[in-house]
C-alpha atoms as a PDB file:
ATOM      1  CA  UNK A   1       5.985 -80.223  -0.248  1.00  0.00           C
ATOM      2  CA  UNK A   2       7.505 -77.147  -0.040  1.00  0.00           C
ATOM      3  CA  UNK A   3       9.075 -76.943  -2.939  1.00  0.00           C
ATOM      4  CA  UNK A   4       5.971 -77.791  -4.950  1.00  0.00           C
ATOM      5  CA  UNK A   5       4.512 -74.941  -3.013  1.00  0.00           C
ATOM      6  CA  UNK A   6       6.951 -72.763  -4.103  1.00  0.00           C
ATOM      7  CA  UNK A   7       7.258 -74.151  -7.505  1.00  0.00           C
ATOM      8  CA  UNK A   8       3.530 -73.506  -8.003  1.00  0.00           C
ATOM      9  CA  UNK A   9       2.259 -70.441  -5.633  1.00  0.00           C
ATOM     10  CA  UNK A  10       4.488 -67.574  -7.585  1.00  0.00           C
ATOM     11  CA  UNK A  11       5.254 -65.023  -4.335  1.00  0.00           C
ATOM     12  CA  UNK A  12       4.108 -61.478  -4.871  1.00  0.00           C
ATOM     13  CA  UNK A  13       4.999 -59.250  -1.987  1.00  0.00           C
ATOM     14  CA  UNK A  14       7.635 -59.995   1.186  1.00  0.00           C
ATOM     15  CA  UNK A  15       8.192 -58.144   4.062  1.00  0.00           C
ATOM     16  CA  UNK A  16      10.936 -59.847   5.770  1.00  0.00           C
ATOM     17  CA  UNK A  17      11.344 -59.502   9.438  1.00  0.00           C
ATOM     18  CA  UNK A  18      13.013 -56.777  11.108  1.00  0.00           C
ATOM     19  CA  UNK A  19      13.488 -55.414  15.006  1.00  0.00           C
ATOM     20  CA  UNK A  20      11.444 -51.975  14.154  1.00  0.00           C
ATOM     21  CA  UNK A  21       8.661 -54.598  13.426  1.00  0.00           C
ATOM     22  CA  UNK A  22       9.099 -57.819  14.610  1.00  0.00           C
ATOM     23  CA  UNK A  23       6.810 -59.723  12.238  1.00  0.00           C
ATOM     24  CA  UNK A  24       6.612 -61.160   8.390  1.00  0.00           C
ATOM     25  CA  UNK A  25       4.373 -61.060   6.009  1.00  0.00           C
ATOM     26  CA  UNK A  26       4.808 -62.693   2.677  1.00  0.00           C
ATOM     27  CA  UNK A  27       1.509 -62.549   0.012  1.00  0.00           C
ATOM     28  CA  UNK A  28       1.672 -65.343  -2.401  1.00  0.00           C
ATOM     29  CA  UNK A  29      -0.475 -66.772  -5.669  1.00  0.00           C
ATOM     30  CA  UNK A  30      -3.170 -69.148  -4.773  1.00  0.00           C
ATOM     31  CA  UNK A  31      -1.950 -72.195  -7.024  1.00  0.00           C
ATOM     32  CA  UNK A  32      -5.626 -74.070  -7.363  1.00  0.00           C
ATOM     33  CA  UNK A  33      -6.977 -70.302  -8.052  1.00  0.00           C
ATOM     34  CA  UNK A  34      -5.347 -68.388 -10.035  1.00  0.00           C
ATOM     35  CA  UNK A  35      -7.948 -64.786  -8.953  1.00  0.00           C
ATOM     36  CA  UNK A  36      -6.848 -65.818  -5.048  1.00  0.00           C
ATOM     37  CA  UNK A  37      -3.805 -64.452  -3.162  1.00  0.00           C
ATOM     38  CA  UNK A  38      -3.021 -65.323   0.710  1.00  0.00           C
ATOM     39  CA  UNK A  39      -1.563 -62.948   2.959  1.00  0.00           C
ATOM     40  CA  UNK A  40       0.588 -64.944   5.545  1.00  0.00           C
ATOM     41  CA  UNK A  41       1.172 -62.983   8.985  1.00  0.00           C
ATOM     42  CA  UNK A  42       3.895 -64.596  10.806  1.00  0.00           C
ATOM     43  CA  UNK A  43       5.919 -63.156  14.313  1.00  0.00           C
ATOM     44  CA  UNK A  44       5.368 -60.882  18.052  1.00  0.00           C
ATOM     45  CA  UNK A  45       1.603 -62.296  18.898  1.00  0.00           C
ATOM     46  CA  UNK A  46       1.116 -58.588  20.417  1.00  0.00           C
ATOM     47  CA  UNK A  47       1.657 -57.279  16.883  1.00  0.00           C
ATOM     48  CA  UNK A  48      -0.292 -60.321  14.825  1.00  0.00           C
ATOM     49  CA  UNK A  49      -3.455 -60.805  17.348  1.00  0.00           C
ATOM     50  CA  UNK A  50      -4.656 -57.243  17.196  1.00  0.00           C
ATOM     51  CA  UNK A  51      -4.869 -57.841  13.255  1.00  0.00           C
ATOM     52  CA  UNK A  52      -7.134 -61.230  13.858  1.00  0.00           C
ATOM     53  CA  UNK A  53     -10.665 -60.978  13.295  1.00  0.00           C
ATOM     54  CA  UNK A  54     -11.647 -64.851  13.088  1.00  0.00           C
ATOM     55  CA  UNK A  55     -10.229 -68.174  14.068  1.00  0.00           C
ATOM     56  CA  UNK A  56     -11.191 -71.811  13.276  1.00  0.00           C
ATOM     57  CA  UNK A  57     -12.569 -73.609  16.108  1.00  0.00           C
ATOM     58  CA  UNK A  58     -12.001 -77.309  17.147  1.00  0.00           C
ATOM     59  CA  UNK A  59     -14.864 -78.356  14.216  1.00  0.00           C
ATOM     60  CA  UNK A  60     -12.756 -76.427  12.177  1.00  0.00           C
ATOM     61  CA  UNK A  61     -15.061 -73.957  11.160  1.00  0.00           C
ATOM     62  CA  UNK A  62     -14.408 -70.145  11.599  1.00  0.00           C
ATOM     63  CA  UNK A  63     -16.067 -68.192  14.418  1.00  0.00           C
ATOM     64  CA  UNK A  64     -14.857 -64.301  15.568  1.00  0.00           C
ATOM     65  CA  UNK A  65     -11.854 -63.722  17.440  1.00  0.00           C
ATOM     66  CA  UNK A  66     -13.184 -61.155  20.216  1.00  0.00           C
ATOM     67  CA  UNK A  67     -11.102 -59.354  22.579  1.00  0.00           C
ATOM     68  CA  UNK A  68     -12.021 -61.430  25.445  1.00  0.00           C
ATOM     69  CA  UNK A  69     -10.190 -64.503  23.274  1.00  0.00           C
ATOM     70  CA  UNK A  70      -7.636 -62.419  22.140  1.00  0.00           C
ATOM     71  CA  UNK A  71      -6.682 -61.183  25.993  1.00  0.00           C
ATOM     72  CA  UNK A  72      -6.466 -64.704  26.726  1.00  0.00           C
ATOM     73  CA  UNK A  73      -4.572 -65.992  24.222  1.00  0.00           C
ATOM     74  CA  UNK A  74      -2.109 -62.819  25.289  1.00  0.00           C
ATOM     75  CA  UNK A  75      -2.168 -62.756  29.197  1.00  0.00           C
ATOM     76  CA  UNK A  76      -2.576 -66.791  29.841  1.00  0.00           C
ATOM     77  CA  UNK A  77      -0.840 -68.843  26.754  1.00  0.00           C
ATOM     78  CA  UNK A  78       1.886 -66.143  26.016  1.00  0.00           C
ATOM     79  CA  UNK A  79       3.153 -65.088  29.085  1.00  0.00           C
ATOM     80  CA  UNK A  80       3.297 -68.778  30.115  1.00  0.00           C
ATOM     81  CA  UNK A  81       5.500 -69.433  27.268  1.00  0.00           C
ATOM     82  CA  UNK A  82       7.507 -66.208  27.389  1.00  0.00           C
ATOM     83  CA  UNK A  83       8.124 -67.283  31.239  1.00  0.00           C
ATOM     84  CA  UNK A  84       9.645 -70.667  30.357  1.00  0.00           C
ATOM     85  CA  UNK A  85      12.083 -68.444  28.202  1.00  0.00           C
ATOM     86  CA  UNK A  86      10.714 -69.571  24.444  1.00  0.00           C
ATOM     87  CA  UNK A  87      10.749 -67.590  21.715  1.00  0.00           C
ATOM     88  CA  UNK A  88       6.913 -67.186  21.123  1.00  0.00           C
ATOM     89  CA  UNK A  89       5.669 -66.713  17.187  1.00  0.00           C
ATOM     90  CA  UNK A  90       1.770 -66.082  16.568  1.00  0.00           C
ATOM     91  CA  UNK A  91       0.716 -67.608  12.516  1.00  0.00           C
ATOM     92  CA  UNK A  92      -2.187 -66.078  10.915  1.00  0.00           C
ATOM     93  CA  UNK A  93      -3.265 -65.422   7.410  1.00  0.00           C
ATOM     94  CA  UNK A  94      -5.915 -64.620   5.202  1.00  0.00           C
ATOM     95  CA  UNK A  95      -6.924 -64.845   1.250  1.00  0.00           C
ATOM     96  CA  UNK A  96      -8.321 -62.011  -0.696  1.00  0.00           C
ATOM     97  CA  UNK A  97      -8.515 -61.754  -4.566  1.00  0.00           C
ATOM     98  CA  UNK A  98      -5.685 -60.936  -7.045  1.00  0.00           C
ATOM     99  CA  UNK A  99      -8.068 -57.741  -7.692  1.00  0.00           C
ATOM    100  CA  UNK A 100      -8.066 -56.927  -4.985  1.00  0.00           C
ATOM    101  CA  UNK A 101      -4.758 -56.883  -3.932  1.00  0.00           C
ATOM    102  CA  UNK A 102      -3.802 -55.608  -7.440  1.00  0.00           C
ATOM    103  CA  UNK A 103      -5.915 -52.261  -6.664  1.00  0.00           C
ATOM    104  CA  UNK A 104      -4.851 -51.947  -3.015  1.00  0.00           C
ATOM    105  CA  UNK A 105      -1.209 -51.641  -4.670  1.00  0.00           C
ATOM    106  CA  UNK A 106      -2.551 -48.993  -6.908  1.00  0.00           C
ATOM    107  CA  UNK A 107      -4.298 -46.949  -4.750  1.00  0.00           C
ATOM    108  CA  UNK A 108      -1.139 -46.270  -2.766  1.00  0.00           C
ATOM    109  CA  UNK A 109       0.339 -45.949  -5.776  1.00  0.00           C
ATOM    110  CA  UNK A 110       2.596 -48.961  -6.133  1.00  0.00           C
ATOM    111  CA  UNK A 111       4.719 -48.013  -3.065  1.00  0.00           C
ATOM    112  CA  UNK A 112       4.572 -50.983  -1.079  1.00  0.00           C
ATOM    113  CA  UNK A 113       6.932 -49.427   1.689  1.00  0.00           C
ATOM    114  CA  UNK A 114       3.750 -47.143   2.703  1.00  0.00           C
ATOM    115  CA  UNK A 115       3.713 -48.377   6.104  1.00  0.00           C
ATOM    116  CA  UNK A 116       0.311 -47.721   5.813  1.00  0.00           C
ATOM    117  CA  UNK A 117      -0.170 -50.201   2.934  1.00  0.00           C
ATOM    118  CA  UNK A 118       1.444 -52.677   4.997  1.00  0.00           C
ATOM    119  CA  UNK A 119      -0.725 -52.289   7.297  1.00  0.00           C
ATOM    120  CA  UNK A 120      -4.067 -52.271   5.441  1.00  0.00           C
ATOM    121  CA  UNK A 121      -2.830 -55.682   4.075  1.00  0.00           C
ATOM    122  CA  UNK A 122      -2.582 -57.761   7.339  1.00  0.00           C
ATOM    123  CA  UNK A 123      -6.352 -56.320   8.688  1.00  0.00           C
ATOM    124  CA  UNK A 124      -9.051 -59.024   8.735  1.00  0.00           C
ATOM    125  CA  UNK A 125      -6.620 -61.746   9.582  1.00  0.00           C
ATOM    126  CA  UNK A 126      -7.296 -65.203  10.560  1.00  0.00           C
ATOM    127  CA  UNK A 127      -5.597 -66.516  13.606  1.00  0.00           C
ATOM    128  CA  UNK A 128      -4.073 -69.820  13.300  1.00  0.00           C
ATOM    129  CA  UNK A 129      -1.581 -70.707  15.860  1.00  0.00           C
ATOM    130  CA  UNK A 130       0.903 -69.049  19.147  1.00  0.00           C
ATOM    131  CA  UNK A 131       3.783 -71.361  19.649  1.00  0.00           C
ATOM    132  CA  UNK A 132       6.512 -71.237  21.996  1.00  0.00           C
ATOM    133  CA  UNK A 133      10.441 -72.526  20.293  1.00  0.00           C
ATOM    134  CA  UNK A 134      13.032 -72.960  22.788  1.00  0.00           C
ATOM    135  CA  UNK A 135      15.716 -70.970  22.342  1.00  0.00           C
ATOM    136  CA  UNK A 136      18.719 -71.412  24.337  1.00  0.00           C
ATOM    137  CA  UNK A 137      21.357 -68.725  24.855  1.00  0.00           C
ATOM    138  CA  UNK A 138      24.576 -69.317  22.246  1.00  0.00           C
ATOM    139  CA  UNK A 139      27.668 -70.763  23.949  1.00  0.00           C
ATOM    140  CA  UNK A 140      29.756 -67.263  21.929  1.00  0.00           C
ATOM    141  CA  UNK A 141      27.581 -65.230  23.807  1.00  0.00           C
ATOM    142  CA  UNK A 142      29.570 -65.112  26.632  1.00  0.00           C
ATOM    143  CA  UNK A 143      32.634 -64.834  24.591  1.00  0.00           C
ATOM    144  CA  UNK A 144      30.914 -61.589  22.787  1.00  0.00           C
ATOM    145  CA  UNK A 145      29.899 -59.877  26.487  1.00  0.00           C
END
């Protein structure tokens, strides 16, 4: 599957990860719409949350993300995880059109390492998932200390 993905959603824009800003963001072509780009948030849930305006509910259907849900999902969910010593990644994304994007780009005149551009692309986000990985300590770190 993911190579079909790949194959047939071109990628546009990609922000890797970094420690100044411990999230992702990589904007790719819609493949069944050609006018349709999505924006996919991944990393630190304190940095993707704040950017989440909606989220789909257990029908599936998308209702607002208010602060009171957000605050949850950070105090209760997160620090639980964080406390169990995972690694915890928040998903989110959202789809705007090709024209959109295309004139976002222009107006800060096709410098995409405006900080400021990168972050007027991940407002309006929709939440999709917090997770927590296990991530155990490396035997060489020990060796390394």
């Amino acid at each position: 599957m993911l190579k079909v993905r790949n194959l047939y959603a071109r990628k546009i824009i990609n922000f890797p990860y970094s420690t100044k800003e411990p999230f992702m963001v990589v904007v790719r072509e819609v493949a069944s719409s050609p006018d349709l780009v999505r924006v996919y948030v991944k990393g630190a849930p304190e940095l993707v949350l704040p950017s989440c305006e909606r989220y789909y509910n257990n029908q599936f259907m998308l209702e607002d993300l208010n602060e009171n849900e957000k605050s949850n999902i950070l105090e209760n969910h997160i620090v639980d995880m964080a406390q169990r010593a995972q690694k915890v990644i928040s998903f989110a994304y959202k789809e705007m059109s090709l024209s959109d994007l295309n004139q976002m780009i222009e107006d800060f005149q096709n410098n995409l390492e405006d900080p400021e551009f990168k972050q007027e692309l991940v407002q309006d986000l929709i939440y999709l998932v917090t997770f927590g990985l296990d991530d155990p300590v490396r035997s060489t770190v020990a060796e390394s200390i």
